[in-house]
Protein backbone atom coordinates (compact mmCIF):
# COMPACT_ATOMS: atom_id res chain seq x y z
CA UNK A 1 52.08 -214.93 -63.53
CA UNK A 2 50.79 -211.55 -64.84
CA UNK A 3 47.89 -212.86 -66.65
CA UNK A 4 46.93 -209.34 -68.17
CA UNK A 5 50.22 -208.29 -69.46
CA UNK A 6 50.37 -211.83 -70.88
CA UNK A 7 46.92 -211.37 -72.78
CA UNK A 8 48.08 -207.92 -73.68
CA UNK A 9 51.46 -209.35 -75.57
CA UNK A 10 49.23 -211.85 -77.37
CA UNK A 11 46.71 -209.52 -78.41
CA UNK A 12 49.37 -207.46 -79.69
CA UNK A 13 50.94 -209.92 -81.69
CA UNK A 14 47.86 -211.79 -83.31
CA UNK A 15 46.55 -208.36 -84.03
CA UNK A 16 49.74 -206.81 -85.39
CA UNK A 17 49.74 -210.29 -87.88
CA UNK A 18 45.97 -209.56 -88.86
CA UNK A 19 47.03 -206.43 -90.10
CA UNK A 20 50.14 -207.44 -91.70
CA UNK A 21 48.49 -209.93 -93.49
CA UNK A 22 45.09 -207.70 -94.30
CA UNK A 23 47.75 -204.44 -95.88
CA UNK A 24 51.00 -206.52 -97.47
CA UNK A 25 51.15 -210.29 -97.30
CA UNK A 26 47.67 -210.89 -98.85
CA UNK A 27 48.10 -208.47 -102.11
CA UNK A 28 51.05 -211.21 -102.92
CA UNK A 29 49.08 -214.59 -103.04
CA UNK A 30 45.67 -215.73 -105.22
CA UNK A 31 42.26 -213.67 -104.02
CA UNK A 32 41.02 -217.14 -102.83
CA UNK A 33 44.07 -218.70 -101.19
CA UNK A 34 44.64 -218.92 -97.47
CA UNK A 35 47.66 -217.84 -95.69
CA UNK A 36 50.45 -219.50 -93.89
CA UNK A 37 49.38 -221.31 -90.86
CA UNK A 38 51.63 -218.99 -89.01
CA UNK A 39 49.23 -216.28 -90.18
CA UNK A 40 45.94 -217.44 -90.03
CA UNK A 41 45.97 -219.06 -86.82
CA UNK A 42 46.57 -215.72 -85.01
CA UNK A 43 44.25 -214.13 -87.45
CA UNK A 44 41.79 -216.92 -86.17
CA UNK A 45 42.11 -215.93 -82.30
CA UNK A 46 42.67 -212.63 -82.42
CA UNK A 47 38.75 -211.55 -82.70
CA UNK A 48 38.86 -213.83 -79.28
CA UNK A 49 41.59 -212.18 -77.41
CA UNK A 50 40.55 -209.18 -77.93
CA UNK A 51 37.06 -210.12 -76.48
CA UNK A 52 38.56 -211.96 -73.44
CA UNK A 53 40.97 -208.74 -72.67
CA UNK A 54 37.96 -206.11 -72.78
CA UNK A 55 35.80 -208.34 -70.64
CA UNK A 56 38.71 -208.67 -68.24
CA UNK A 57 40.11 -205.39 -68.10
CA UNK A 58 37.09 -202.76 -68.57
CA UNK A 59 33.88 -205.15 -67.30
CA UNK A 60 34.12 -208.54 -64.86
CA UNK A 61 37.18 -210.31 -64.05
CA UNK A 62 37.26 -213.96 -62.34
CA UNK A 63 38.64 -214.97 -59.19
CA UNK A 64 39.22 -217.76 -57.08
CA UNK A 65 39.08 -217.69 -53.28
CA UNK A 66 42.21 -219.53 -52.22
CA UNK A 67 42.37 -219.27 -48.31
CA UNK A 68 39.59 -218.71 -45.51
CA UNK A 69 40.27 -215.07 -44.43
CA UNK A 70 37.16 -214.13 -45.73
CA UNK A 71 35.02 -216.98 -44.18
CA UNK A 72 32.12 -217.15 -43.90
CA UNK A 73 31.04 -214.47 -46.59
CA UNK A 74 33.54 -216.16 -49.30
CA UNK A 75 34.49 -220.14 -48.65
CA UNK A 76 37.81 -221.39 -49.85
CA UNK A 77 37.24 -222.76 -53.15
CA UNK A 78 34.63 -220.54 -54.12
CA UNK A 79 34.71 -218.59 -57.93
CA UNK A 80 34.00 -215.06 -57.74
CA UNK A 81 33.32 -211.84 -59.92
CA UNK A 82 34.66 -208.73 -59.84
CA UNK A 83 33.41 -205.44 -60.89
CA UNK A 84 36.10 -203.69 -63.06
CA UNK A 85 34.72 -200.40 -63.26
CA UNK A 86 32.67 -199.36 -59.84
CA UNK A 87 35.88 -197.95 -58.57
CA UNK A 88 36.85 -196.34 -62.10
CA UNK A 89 38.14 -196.93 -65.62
CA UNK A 90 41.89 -198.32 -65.34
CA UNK A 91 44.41 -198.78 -68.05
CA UNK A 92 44.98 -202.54 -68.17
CA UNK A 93 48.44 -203.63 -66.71
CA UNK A 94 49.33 -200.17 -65.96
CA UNK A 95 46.45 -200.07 -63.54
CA UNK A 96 46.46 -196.19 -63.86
CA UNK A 97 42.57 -194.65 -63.45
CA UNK A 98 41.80 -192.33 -66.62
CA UNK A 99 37.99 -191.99 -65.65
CA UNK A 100 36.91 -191.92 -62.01
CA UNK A 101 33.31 -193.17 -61.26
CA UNK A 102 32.76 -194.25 -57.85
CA UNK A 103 34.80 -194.29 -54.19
CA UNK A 104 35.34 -197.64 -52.19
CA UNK A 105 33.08 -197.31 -49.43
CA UNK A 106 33.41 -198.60 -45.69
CA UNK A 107 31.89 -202.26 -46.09
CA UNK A 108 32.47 -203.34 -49.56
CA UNK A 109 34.57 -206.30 -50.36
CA UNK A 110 37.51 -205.63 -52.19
CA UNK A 111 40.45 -207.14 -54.78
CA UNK A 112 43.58 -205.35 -54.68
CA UNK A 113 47.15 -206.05 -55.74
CA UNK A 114 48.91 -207.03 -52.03
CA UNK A 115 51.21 -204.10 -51.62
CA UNK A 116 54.15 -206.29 -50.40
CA UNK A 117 53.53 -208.12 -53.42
CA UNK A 118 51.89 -206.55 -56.33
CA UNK A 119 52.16 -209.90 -58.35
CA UNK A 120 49.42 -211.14 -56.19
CA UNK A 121 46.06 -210.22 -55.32
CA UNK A 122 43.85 -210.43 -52.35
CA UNK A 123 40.59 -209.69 -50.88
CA UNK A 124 39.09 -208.28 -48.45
CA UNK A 125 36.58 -205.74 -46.78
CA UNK A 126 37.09 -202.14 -46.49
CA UNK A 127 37.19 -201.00 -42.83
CA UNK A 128 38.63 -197.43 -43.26
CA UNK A 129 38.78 -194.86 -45.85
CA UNK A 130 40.91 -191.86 -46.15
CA UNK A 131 40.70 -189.57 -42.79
CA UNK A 132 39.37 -192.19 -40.79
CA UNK A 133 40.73 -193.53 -37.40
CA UNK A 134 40.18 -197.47 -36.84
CA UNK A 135 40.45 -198.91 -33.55
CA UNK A 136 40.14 -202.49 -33.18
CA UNK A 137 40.74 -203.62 -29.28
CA UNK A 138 39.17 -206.51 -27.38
CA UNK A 139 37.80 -207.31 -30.62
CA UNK A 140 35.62 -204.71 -30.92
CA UNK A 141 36.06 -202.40 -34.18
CA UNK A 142 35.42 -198.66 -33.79
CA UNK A 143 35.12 -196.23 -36.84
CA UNK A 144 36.21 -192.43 -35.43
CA UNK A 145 35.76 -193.27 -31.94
CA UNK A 146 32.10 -194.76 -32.86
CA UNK A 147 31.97 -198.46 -32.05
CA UNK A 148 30.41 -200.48 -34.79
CA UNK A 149 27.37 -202.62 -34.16
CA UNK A 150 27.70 -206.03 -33.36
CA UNK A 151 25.39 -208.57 -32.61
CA UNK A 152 25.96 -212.64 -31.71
CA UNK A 153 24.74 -214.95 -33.80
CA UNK A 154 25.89 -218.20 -32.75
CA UNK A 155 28.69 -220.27 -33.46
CA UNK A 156 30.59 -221.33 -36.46
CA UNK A 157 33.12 -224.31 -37.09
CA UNK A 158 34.57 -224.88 -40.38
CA UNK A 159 37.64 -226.62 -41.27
CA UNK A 160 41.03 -225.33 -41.80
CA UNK A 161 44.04 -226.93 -43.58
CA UNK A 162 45.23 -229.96 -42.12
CA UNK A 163 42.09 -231.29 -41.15
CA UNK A 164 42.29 -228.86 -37.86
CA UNK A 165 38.35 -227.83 -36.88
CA UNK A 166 37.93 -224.42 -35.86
CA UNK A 167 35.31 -222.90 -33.61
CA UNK A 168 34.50 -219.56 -33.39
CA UNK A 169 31.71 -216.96 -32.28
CA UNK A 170 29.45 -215.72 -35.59
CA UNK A 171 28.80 -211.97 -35.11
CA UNK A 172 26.10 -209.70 -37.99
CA UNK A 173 28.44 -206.19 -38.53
CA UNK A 174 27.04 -203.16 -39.53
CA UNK A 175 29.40 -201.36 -41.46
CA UNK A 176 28.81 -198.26 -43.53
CA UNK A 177 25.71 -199.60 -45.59
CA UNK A 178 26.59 -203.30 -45.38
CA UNK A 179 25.53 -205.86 -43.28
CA UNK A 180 27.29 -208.99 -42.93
CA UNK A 181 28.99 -211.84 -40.95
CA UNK A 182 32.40 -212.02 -39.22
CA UNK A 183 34.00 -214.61 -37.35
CA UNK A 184 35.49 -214.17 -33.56
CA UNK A 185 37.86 -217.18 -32.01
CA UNK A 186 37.69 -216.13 -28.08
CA UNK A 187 40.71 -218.42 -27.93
CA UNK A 188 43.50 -216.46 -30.42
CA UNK A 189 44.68 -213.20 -29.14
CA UNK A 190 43.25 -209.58 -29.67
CA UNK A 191 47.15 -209.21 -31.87
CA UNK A 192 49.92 -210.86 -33.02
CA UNK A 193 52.26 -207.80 -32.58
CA UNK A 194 55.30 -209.84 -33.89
CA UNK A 195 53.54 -210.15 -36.57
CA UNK A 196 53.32 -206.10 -37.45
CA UNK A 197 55.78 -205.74 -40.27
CA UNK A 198 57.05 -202.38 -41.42
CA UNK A 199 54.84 -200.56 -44.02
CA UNK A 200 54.63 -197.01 -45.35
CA UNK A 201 52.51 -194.53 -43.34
CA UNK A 202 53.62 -196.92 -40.05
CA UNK A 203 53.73 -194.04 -37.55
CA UNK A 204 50.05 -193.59 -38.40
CA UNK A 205 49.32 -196.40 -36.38
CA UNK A 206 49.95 -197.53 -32.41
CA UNK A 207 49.79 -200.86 -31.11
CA UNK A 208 49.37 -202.76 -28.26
CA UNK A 209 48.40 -206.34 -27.05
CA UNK A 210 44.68 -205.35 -26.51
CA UNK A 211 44.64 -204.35 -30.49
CA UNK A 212 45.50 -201.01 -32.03
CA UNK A 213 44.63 -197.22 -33.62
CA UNK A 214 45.44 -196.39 -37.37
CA UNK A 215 44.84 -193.15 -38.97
CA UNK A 216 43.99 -193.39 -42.59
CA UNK A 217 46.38 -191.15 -44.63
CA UNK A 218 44.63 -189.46 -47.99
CA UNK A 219 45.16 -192.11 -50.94
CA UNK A 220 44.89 -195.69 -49.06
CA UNK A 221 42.31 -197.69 -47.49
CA UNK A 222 42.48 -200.18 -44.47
CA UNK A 223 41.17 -203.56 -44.94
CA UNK A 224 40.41 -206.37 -42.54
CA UNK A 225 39.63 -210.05 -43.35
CA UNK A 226 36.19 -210.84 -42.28
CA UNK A 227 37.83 -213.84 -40.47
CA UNK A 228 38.89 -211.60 -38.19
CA UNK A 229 41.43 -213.92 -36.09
CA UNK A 230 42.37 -215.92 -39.25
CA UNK A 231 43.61 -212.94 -41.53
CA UNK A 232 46.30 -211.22 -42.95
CA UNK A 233 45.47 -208.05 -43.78
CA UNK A 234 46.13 -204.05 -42.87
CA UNK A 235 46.47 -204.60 -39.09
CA UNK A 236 49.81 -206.46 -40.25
CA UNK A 237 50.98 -204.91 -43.53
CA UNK A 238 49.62 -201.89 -43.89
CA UNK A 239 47.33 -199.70 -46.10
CA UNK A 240 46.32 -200.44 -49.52
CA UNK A 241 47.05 -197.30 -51.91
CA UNK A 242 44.47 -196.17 -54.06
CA UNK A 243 46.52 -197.42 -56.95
CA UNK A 244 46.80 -200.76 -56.15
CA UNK A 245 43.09 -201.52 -56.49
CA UNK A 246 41.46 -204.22 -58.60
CA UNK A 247 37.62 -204.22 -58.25
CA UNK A 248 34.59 -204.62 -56.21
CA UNK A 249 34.06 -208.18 -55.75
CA UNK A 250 30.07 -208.70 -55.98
CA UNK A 251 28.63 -212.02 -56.90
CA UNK A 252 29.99 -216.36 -56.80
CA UNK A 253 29.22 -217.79 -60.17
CA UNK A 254 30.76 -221.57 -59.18
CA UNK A 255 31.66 -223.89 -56.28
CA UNK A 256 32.56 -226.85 -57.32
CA UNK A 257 31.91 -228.64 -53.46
CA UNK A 258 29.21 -226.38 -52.99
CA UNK A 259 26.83 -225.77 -55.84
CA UNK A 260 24.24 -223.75 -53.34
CA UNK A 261 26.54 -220.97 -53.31
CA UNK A 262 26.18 -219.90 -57.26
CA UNK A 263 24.81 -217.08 -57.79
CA UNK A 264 24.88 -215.99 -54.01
CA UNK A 265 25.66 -212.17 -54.28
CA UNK A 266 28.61 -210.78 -52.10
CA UNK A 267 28.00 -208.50 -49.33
């Protein structure tokens, strides 16, 4: 469901009747007398629609974490908010930038529309900008032949769907200026090479069963979940064009099993 375009359709039409009404239909009926319902309900939400479709296309849009790639910065179930306008002033639906104001930088967690599927959109952290070469083998992530820091911190089990538990190794990354936690399983391989789909800009990137080397072409960005075995992200489908980007994600507001997390800022 394309939320926006379905806010921008409404907004259209309860505005388009506010006007109708406020230039013809009202000069034809008693200075006191009220409309049609058909004309003063959408008179009656439009000042509200046109709130809600500011908010969510120029300022903070919600989001709901829906799987555990991201654990254990975001939990599944967790209600985020993202920042519209860090990245740049977008036209809504067309997603086209008319005002640029900020780059993504290496570290920050981002919503973007899921190239294979623009309908849908995911999250995730930005590993690689334009002209940069990301390595990822043995589990260790290198930025232009510079490893990045990595330090144990312990262990972490959660539980995935199905009941399953999972436990993996809790490592602090240092990435551009963000520091933050990722998740290692010892027990999943480095790659899941059959799992490499075809994606624009492939021959950029080589692969083997220790991990790989992609070349960030001008435009696009390469993202990685911060569940690093339990993701789906650029290692498999690719680079994220500039275009196809949402917002900065940068605070939880709600958690309905967890109601220590609002408020917790994202990093």
């Amino acid at each position: 469901m394309n939320f926006p375009l379905i806010m921008l359709i409404l907004l259209v039409i309860t505005g388009g009747i506010s006007l109708l009404d406020r230039f013809a239909l009202k000069r034809h009926r008693a200075p006191e007398a009220q409309g049609p319902w058909w004309v003063e309900y959408p008179k009656s939400f439009f000042p509200v629609i046109l709130i809600v479709f500011f908010l969510r296309s120029f300022l903070v849009e919600p989001f709901k974490i829906p799987s555990g790639s991201m654990i254990p910065t975001l939990l599944v179930g967790d209600f985020i908010l993202v920042n519209k306008y860090t990245y740049g002033i977008r036209l809504p639906v067309a997603n086209v930038k008319i005002m640029p104001i900020n780059e993504p930088k290496r570290g920050d967690v981002m919503v973007f529309r899921y190239p294979e599927n623009p309908s849908m959109d995911y999250i995730k952290r930005i590993i690689g900008v334009p002209g940069d070469t990301v390595t990822y083998r043995d589990k260790q992530l290198s930025i232009n032949n510079i490893p990045v820091k990595m330090e144990s911190n312990g262990e972490y089990t959660y539980i995935e769907s199905g009941l399953n538990y999972v436990y993996s190794r809790r490592f602090l990354e240092s990435l551009g200026e963000q520091n933050y936690s990722i998740l290692i399983n010892p027990e999943v391989p480095d790659m899941h090479i059959a799992g490499v789909r075809p994606f624009p800009h492939r021959e950029n990137c080589s692969y083997n069963d220790s991990g790989f080397t992609c070349k960030v072409p001008e435009g696009n960005y390469f993202t990685m979940g911060d569940n690093r075995d339990s993701s789906s992200d650029s290692r498999y489908w690719g680079f994220v064009p500039e275009q196809n980007i949402v917002g900065k994600a940068f605070m939880i507001w709600w958690n309905f099993g967890d109601l220590s997390r609002i408020g917790l800022s994202i990093k």
